[in-house]
N, C-alpha and C. Protein backbone atom coordinates (compact mmCIF):
# COMPACT_ATOMS: atom_id res chain seq x y z
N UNK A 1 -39.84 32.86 79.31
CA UNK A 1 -39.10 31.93 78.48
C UNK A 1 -39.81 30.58 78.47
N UNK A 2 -40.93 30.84 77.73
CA UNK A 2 -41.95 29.34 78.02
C UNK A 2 -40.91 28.02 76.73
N UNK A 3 -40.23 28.65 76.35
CA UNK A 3 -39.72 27.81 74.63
C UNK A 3 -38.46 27.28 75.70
N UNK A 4 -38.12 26.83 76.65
CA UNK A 4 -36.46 26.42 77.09
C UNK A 4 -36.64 25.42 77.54
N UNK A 5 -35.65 25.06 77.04
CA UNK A 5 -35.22 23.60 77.21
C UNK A 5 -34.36 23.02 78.42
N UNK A 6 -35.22 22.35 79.21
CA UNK A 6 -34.61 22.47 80.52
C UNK A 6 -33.41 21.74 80.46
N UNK A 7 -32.65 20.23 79.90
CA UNK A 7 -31.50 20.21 79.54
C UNK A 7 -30.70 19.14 80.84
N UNK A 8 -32.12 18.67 81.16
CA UNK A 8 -31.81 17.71 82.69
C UNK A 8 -31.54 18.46 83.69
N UNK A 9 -31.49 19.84 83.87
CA UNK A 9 -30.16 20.19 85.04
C UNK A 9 -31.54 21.36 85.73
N UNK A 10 -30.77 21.47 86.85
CA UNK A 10 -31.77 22.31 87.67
C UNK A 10 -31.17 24.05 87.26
N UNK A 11 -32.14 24.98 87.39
CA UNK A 11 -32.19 25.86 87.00
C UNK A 11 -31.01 26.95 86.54
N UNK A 12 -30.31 26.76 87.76
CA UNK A 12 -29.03 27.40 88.62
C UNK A 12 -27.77 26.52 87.39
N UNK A 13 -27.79 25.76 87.95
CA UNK A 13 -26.87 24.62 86.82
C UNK A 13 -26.92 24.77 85.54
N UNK A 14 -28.13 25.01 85.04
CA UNK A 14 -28.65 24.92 83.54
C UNK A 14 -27.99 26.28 83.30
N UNK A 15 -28.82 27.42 83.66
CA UNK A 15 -27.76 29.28 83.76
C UNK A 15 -26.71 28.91 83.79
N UNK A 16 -25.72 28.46 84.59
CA UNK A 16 -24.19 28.19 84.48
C UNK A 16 -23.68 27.79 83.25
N UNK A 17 -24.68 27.02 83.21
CA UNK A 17 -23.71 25.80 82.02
C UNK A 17 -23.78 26.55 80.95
N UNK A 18 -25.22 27.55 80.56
CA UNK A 18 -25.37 27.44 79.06
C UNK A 18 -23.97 29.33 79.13
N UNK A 19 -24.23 29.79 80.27
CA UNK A 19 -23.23 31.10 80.37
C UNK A 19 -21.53 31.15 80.25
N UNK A 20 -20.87 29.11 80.27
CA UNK A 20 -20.11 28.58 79.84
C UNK A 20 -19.43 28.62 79.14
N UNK A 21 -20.91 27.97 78.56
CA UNK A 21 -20.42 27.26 77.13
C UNK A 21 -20.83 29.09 76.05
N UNK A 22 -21.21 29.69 76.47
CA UNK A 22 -21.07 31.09 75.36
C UNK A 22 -20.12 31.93 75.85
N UNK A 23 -19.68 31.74 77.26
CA UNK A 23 -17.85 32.42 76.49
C UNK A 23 -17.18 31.64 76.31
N UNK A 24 -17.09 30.35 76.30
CA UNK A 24 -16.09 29.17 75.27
C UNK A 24 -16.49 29.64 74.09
N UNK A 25 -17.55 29.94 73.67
CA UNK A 25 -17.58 29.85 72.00
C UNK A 25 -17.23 31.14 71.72
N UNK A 26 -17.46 32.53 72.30
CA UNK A 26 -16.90 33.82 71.99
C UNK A 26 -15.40 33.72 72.34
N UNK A 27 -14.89 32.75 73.09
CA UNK A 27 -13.85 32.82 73.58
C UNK A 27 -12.98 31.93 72.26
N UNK A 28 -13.11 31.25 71.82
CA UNK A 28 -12.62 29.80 70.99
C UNK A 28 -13.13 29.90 69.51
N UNK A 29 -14.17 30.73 69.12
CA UNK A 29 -14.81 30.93 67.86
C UNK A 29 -15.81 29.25 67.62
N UNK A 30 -15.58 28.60 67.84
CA UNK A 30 -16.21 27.49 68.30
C UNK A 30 -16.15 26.56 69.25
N UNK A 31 -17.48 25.57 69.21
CA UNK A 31 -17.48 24.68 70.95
C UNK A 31 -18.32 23.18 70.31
N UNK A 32 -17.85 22.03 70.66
CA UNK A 32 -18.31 21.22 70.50
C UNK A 32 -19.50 20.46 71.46
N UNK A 33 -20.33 20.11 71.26
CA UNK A 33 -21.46 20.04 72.19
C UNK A 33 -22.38 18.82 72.32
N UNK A 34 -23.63 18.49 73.34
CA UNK A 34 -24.60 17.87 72.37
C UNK A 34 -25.33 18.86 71.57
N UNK A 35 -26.34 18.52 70.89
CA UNK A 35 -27.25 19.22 69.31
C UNK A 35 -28.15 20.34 70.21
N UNK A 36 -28.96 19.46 71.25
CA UNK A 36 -29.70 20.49 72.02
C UNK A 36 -29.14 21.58 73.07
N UNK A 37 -27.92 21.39 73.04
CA UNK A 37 -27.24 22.21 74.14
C UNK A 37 -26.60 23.24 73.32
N UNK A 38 -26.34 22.77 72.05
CA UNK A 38 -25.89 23.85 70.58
C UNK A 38 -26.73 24.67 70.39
N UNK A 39 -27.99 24.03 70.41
CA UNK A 39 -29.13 24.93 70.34
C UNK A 39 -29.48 26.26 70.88
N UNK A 40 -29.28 25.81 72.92
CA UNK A 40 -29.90 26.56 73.86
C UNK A 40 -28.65 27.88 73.87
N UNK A 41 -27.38 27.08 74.01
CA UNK A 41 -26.58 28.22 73.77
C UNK A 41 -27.06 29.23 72.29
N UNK A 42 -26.66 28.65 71.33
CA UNK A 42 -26.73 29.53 70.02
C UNK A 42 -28.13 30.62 70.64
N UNK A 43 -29.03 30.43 70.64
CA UNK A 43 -30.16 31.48 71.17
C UNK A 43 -29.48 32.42 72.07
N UNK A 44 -29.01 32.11 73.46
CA UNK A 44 -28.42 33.16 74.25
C UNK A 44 -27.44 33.72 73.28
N UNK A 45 -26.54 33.51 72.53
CA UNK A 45 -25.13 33.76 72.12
C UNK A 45 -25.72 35.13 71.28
N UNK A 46 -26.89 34.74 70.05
CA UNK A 46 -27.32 35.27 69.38
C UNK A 46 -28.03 36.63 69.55
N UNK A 47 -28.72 36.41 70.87
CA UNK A 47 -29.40 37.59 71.86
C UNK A 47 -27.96 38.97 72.41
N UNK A 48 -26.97 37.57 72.84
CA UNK A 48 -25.81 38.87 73.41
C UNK A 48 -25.39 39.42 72.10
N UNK A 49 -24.97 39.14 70.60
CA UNK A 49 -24.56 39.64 70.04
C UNK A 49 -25.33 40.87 69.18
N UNK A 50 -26.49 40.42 69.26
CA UNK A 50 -27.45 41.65 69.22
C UNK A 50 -27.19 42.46 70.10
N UNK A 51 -27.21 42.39 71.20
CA UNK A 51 -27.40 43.53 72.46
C UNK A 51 -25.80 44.22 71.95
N UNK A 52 -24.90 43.74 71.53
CA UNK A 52 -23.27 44.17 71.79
C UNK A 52 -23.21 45.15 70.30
N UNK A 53 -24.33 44.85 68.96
CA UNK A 53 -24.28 45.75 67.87
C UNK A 53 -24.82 47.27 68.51
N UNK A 54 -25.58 47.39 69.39
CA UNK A 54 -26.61 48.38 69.17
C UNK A 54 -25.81 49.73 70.06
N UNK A 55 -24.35 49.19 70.72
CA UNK A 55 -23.34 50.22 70.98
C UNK A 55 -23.27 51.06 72.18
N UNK A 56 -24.45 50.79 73.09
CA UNK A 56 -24.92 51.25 74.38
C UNK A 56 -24.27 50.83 75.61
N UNK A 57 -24.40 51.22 76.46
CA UNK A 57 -23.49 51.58 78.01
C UNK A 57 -24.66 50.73 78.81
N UNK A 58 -25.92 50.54 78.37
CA UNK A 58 -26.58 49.84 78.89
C UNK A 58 -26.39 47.93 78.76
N UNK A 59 -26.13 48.21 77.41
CA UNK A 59 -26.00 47.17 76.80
C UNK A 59 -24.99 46.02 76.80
N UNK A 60 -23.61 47.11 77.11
CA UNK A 60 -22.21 46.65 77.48
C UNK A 60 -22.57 45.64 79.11
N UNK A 61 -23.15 46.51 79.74
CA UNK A 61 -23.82 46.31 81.19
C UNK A 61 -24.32 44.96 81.13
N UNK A 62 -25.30 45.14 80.42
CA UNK A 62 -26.23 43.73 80.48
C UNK A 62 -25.28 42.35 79.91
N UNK A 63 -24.07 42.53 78.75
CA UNK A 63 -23.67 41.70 78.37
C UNK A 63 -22.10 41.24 79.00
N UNK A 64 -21.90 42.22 80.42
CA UNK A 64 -20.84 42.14 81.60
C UNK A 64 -21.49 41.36 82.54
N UNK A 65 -22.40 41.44 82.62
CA UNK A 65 -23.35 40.68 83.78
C UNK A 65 -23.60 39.29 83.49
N UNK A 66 -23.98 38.98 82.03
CA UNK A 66 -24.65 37.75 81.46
C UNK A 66 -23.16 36.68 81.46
N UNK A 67 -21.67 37.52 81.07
CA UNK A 67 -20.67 36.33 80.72
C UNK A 67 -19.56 36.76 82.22
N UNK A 68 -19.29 35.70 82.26
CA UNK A 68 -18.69 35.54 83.97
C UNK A 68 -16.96 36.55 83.60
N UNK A 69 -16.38 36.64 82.55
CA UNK A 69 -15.00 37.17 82.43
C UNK A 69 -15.24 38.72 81.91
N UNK A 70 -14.59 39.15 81.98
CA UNK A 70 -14.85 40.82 81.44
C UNK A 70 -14.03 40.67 80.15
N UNK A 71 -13.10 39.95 79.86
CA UNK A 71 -11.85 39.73 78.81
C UNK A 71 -12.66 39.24 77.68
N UNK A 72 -14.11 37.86 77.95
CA UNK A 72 -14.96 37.61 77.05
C UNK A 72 -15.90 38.72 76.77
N UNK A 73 -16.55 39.61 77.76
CA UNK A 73 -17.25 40.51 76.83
C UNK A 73 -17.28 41.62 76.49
N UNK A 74 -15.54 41.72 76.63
CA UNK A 74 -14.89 43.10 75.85
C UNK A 74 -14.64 42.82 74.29
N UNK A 75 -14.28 41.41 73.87
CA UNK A 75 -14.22 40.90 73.36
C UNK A 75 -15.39 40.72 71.93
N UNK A 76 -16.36 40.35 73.08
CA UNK A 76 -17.43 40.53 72.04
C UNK A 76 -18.09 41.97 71.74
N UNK A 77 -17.71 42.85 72.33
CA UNK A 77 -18.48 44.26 72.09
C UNK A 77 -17.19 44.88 71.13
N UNK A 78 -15.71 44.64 70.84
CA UNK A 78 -15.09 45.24 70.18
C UNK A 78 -14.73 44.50 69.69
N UNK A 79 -14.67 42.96 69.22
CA UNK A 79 -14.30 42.33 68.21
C UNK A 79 -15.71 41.80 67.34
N UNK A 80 -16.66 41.17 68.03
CA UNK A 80 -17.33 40.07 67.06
C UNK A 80 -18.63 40.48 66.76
N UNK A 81 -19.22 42.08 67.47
CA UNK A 81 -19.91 42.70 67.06
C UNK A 81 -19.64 43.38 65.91
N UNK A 82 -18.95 44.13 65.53
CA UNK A 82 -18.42 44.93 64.63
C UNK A 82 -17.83 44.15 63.50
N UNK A 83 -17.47 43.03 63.82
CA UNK A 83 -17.68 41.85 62.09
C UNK A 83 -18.92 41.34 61.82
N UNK A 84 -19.87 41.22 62.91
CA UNK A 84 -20.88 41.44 62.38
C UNK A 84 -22.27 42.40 62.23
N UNK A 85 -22.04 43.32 61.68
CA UNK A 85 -22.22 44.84 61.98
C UNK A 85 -23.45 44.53 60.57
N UNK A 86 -22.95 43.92 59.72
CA UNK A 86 -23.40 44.10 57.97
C UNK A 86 -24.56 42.57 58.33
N UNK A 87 -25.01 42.12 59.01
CA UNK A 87 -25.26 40.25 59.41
C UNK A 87 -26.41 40.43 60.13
N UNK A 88 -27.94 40.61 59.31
CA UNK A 88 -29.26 40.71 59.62
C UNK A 88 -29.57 39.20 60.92
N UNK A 89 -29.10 38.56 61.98
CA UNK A 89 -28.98 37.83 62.50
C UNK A 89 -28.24 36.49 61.84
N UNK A 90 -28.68 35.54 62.31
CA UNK A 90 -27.79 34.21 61.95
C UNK A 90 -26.33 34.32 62.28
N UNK A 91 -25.70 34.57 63.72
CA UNK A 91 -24.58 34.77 63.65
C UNK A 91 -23.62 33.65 64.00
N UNK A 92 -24.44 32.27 64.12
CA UNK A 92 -23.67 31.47 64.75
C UNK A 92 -24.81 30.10 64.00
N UNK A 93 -23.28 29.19 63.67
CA UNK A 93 -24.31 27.92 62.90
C UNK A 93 -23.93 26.71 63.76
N UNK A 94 -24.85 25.70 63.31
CA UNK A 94 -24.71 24.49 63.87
C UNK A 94 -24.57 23.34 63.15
N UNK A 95 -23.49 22.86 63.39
CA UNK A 95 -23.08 21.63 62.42
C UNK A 95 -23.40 20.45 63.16
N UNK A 96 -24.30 19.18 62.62
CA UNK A 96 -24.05 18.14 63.28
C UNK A 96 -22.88 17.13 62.63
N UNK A 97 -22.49 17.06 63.92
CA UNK A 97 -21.09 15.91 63.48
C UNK A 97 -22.16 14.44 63.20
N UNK A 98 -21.90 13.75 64.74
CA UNK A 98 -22.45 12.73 64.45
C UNK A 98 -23.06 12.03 65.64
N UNK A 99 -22.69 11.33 66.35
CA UNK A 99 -22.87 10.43 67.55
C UNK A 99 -21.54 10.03 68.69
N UNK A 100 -21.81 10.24 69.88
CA UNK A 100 -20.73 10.32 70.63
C UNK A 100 -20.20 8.82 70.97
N UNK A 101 -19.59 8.22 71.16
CA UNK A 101 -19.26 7.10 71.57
C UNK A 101 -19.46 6.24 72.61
N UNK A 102 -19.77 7.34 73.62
CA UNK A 102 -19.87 6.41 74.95
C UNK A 102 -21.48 6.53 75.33
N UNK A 103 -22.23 7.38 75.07
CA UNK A 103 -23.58 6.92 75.22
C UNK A 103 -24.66 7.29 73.67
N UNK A 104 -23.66 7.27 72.68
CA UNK A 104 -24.47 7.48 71.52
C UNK A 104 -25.39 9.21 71.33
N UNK A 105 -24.92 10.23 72.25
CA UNK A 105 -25.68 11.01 71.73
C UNK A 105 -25.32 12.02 70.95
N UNK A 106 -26.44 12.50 69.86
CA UNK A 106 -26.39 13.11 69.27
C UNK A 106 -25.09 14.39 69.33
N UNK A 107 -23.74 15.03 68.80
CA UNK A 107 -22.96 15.96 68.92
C UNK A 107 -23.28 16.99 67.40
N UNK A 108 -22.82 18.27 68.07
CA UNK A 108 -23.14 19.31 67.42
C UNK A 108 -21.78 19.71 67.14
N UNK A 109 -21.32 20.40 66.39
CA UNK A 109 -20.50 21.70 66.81
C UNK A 109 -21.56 23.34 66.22
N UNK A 110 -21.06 23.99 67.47
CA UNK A 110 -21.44 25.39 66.87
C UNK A 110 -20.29 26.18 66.71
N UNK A 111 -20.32 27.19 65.75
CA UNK A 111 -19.36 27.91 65.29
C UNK A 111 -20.01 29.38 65.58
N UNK A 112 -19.44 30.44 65.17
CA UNK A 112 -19.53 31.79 65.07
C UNK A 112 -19.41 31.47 63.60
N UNK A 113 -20.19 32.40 62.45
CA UNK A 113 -20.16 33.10 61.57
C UNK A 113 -19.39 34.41 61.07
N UNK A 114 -17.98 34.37 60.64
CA UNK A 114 -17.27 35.52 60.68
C UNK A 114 -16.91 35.75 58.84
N UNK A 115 -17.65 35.30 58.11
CA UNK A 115 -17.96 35.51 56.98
C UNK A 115 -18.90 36.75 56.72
N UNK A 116 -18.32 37.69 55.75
CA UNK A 116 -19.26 38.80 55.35
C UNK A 116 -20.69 38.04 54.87
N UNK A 117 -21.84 38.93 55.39
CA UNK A 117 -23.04 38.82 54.85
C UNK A 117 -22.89 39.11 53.01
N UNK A 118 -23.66 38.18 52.49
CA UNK A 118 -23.26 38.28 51.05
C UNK A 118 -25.03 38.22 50.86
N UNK A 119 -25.40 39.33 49.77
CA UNK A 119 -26.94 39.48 49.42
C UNK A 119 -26.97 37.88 48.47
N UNK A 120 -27.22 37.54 48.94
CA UNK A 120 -27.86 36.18 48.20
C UNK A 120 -28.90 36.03 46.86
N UNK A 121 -29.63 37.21 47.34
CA UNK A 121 -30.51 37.14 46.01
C UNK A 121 -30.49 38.10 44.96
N UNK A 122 -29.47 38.80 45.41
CA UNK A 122 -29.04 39.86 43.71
C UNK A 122 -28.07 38.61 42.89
N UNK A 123 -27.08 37.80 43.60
CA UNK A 123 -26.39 36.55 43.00
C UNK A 123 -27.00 35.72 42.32
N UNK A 124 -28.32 35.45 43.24
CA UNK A 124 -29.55 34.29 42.23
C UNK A 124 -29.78 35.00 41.09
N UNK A 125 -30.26 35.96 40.68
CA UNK A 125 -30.81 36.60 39.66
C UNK A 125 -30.10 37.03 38.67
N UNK A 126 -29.15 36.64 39.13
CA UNK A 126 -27.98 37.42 37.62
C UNK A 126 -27.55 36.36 37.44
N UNK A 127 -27.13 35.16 38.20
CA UNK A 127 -26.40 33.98 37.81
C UNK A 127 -27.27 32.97 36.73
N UNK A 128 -28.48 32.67 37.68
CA UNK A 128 -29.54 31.99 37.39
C UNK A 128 -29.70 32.03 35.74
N UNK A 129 -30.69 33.26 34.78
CA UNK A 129 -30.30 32.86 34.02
C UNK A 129 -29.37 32.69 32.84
N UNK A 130 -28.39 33.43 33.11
CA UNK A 130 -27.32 32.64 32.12
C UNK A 130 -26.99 30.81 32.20
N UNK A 131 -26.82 30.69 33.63
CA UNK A 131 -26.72 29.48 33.63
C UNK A 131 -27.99 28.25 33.33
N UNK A 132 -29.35 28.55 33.65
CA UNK A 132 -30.14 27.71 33.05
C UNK A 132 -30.13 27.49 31.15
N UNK A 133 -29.44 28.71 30.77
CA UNK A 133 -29.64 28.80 29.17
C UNK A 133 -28.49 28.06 28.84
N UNK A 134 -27.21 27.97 29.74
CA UNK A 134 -26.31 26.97 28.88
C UNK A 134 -26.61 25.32 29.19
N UNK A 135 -27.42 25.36 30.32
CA UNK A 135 -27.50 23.95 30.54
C UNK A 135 -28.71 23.12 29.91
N UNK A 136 -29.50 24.15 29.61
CA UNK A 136 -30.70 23.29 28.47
C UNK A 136 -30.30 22.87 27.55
N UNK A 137 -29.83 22.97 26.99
CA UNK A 137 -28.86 22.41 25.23
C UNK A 137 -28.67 20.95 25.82
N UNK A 138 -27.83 21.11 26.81
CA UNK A 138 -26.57 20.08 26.92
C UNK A 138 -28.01 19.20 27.96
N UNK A 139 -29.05 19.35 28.06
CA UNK A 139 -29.53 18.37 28.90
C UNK A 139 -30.37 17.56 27.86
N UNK A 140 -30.76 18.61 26.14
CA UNK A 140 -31.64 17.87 26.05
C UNK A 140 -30.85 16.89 24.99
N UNK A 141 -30.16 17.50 24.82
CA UNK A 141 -28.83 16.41 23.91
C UNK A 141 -28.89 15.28 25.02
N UNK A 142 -28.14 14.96 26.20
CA UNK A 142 -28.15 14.04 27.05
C UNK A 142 -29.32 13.33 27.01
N UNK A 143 -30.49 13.62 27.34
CA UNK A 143 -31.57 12.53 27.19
C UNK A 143 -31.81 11.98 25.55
N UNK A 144 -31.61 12.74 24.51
CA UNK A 144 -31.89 12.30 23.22
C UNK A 144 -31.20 10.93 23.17
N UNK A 145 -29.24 11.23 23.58
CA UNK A 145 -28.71 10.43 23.57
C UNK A 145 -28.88 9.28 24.38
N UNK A 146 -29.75 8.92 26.09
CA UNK A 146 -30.20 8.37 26.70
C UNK A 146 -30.88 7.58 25.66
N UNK A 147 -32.24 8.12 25.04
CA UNK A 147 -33.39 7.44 24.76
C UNK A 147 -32.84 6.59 23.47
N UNK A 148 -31.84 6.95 22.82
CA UNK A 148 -31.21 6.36 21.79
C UNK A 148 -30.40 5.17 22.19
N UNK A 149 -29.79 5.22 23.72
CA UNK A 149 -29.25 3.84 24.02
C UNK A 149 -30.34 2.80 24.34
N UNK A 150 -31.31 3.66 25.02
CA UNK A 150 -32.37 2.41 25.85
C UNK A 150 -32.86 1.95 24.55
N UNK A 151 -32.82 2.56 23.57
CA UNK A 151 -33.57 1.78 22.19
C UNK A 151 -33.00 0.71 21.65
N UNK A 152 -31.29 1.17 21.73
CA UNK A 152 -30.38 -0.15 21.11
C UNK A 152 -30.90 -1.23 22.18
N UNK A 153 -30.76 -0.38 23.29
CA UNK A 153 -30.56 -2.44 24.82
C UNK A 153 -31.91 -2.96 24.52
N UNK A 154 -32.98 -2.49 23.68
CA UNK A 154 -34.14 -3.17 23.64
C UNK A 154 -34.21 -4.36 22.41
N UNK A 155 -33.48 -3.36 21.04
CA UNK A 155 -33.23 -3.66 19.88
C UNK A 155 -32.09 -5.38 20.46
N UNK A 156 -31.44 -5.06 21.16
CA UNK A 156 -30.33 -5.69 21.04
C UNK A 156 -31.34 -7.37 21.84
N UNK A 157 -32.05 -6.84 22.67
CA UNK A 157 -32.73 -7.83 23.80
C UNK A 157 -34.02 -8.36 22.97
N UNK A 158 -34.55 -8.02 22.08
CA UNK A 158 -35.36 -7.99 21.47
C UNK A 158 -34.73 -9.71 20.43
N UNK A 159 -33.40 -9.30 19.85
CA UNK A 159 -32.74 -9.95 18.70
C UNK A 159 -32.39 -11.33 19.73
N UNK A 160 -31.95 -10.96 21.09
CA UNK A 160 -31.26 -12.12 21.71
C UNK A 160 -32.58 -13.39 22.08
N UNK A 161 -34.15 -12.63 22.06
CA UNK A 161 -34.67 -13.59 22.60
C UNK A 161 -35.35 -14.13 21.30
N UNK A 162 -35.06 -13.50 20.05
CA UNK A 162 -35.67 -13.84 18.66
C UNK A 162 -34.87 -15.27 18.64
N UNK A 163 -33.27 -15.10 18.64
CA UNK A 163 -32.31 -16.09 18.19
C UNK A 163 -32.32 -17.22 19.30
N UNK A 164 -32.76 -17.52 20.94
CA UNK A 164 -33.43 -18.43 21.68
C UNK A 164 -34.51 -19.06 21.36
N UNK A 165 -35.44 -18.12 20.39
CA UNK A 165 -36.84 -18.89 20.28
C UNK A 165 -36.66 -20.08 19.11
N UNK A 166 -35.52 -19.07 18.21
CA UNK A 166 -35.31 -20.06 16.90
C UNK A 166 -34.40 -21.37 17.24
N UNK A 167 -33.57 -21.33 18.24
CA UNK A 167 -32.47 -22.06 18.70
C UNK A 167 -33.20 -23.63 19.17
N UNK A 168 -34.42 -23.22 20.20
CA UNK A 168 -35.34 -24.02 21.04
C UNK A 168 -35.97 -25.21 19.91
C-alpha cells in the first residue's frame, strides 16, 4: 500500500479509525469527515463492497474480520451489495461541504450510492441530437437579435457624441 495516506496517526490508530469510520458509513448510509479521511475511507469501503458482490464464504470472512460488528457486515453482504449488484464500481461519493470552524479544515461528506446504475451513454446519444437541433434555431435568432442591439447602442452613441460636438 505505497499510495496511503498516513493521516497524522500511527499505524494501529490510523487501521482503527479508518475501520470506524466504514461501519459508520455502512452503518448510517453516510459520515461526515475531513476530505482526506473521505478519501482513505471511500477506498477501503469500496474494496469491502467489492469483496461482499462476489458472494463467497471466503469473502464474507475477510469482510467479518475487516469491520469490528458482525450486524455491520451482515449488513453489507445482504443489503448494500445486492443494490449494488448492476454498479461497475463508484459506490460511494464525496461531497465537499466546506470548511470547519474551529481550525478551518477542509470537510467532506461521503455518502453510499444507492441509486440504480443508469447507462449514461445510450441517454447521450439519443437525447443529444434532438436536442442540439432545437436549440440551433433559437441560438442563432438570439445572437442576430444581440448584434442588432449592439448596433442600435452604437447608432445611438454615435448620434450622442455628434450632438456634443455640435453643442461645443
Amino acid at each position: 500500500m505505497a499510495n496511503l495516506r498516513k493521516l497524522g496517526r500511527r499505524t494501529d490508530h490510523r487501521t482503527a479509525m479508518l475501520r470506524n469510520q466504514v461501519s459508520s458509513l455502512f452503518l448510517h448510509g453516510r459520515i461526515t469527515t475531513t476530505v482526506t479521511r473521505a478519501k482513505e475511507t471511500q477506498k477501503m469501503a469500496e474494496k469491502l463492497i467489492t469483496e461482499a458482490k462476489k458472494e463467497t464464504l471466503a469473502g464474507n470472512r475477510a469482510i467479518s474480520s475487516e469491520l469490528y460488528s458482525n450486524e455491520v457486515a451482515r449488513k453489507v453482504v445482504e443489503e448494500i451489495a445486492p443494490a449494488m449488484k448492476d454498479r461497475n464500481g463508484g459506490y460511494t461519493r464525496v461531497l465537499k461541504v466546506g470548511r470547519r470552524r474551529g481550525d478551518a479544515a477542509d470537510l467532506a461528506i461521503l455518502e453510499l450510492v444507492m441509486e440504480p446504475a443508469s447507462s449514461k451513454k445510450t441517454e447521450k446519444n439519443v437525447e443529444k441530437p434532438a436536442e442540439t437541433k432545437k436549440e440551433e434555431p433559437a441560438a442563432e435568432q438570439t445572437e442576430t437579435e444581440e448584434t442588432a442591439e449592439v448596433e442600435e447602442a452604437e447608432e445611438t452613441k454615435e448620434e450622442e457624441q455628434k450632438e456634443e460636438t455640435t453643442e461645443a
